[in-house]
C-alpha atoms as a PDB file:
ATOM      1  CA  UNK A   1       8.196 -29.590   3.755  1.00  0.00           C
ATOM      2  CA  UNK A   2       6.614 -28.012   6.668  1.00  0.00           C
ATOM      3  CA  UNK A   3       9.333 -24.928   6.231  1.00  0.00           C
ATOM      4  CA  UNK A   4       8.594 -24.173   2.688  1.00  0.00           C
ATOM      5  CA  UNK A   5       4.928 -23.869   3.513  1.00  0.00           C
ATOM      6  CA  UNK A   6       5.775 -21.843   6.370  1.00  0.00           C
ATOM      7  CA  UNK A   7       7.754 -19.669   3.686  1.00  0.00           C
ATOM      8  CA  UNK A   8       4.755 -19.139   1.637  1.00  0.00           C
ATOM      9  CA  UNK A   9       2.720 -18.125   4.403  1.00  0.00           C
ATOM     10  CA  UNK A  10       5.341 -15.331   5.323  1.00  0.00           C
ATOM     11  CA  UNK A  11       5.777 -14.261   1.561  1.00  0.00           C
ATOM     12  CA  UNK A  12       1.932 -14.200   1.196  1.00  0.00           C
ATOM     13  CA  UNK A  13       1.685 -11.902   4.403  1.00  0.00           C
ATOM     14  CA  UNK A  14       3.830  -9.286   3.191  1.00  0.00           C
ATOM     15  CA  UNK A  15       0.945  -8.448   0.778  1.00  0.00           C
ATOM     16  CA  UNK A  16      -1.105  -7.680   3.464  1.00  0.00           C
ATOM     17  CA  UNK A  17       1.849  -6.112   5.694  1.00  0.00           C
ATOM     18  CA  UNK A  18       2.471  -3.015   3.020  1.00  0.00           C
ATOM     19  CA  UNK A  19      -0.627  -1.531   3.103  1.00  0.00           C
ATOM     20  CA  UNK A  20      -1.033  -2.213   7.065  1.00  0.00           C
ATOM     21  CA  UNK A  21       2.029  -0.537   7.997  1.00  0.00           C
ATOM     22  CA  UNK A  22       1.425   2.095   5.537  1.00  0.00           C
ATOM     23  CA  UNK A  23      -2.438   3.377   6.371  1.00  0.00           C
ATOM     24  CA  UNK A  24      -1.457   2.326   9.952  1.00  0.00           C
ATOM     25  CA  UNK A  25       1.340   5.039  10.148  1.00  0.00           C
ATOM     26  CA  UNK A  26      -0.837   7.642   8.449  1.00  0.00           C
ATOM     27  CA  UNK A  27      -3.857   7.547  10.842  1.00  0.00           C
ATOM     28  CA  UNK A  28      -1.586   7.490  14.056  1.00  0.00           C
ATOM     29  CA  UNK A  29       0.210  10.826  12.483  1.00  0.00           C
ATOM     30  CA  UNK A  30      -3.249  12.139  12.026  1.00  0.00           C
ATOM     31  CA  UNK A  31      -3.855  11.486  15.295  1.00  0.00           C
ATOM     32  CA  UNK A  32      -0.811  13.010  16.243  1.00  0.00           C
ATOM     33  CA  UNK A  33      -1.997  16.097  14.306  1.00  0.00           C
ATOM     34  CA  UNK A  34      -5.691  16.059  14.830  1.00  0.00           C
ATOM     35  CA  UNK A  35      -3.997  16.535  19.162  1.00  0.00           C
ATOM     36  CA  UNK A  36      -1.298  18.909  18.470  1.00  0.00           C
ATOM     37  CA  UNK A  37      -2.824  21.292  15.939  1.00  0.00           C
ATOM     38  CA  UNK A  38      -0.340  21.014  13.027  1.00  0.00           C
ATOM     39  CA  UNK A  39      -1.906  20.649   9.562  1.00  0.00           C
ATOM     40  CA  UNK A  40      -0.484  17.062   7.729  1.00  0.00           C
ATOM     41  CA  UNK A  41       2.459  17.331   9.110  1.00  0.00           C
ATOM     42  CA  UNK A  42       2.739  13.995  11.321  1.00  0.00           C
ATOM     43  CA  UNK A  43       0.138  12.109   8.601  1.00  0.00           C
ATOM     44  CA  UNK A  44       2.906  12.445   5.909  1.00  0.00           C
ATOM     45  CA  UNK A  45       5.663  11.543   8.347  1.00  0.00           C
ATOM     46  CA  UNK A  46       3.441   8.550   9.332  1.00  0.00           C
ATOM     47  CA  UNK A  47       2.906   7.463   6.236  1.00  0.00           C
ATOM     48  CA  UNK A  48       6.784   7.647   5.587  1.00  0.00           C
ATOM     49  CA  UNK A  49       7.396   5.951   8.417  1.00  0.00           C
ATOM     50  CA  UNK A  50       4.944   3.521   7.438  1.00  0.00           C
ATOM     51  CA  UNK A  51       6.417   2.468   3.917  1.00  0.00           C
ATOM     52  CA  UNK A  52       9.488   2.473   5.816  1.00  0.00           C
ATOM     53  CA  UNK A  53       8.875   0.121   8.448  1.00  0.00           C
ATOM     54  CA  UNK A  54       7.118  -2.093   5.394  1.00  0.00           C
ATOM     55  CA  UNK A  55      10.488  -1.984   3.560  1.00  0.00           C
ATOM     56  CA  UNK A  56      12.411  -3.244   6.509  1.00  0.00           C
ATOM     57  CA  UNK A  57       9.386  -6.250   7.007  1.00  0.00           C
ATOM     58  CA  UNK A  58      10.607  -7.324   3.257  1.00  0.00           C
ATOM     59  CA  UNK A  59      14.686  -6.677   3.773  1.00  0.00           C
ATOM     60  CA  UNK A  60      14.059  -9.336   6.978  1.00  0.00           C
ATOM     61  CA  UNK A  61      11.972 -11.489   4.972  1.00  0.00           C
ATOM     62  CA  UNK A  62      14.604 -11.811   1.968  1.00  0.00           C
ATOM     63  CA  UNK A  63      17.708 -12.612   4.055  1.00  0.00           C
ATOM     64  CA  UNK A  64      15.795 -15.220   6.119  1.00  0.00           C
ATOM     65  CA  UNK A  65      14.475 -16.608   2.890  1.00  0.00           C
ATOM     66  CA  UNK A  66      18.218 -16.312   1.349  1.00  0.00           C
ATOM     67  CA  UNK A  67      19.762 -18.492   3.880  1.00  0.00           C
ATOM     68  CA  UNK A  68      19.603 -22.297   3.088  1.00  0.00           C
END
């Protein structure tokens, strides 16, 4: 029982994972671009990078979920 809750908790984190890795990725590209001068280049990139990495938190979260 103990698993399935466990499970739920995961699941109910990726709500708050997507937006994290997302708005976390855009302000370290504006960092990026706020120190080397280029205009939203890195912030886009970041952001990209960002749904990205989000994407990959849900493929892992599926297959462990998947597996009986």
């Amino acid at each position: 029982m103990s698993s399935r809750f466990r499970a739920v908790g995961e699941a109910l984190s990726l709500g708050l994972t997507f937006p994290a890795y997302t708005v976390g990725g855009f302000f370290l590209g504006k960092l990026a671009d706020r120190l080397l001068g280029t205009g939203k280049v890195f912030s886009w990139a970041g952001a990209t990078i960002g749904v990205a990495a989000a994407f990959w938190s849900l493929a892992r979260f599926a297959r462990r979920a998947d597996k009986p």
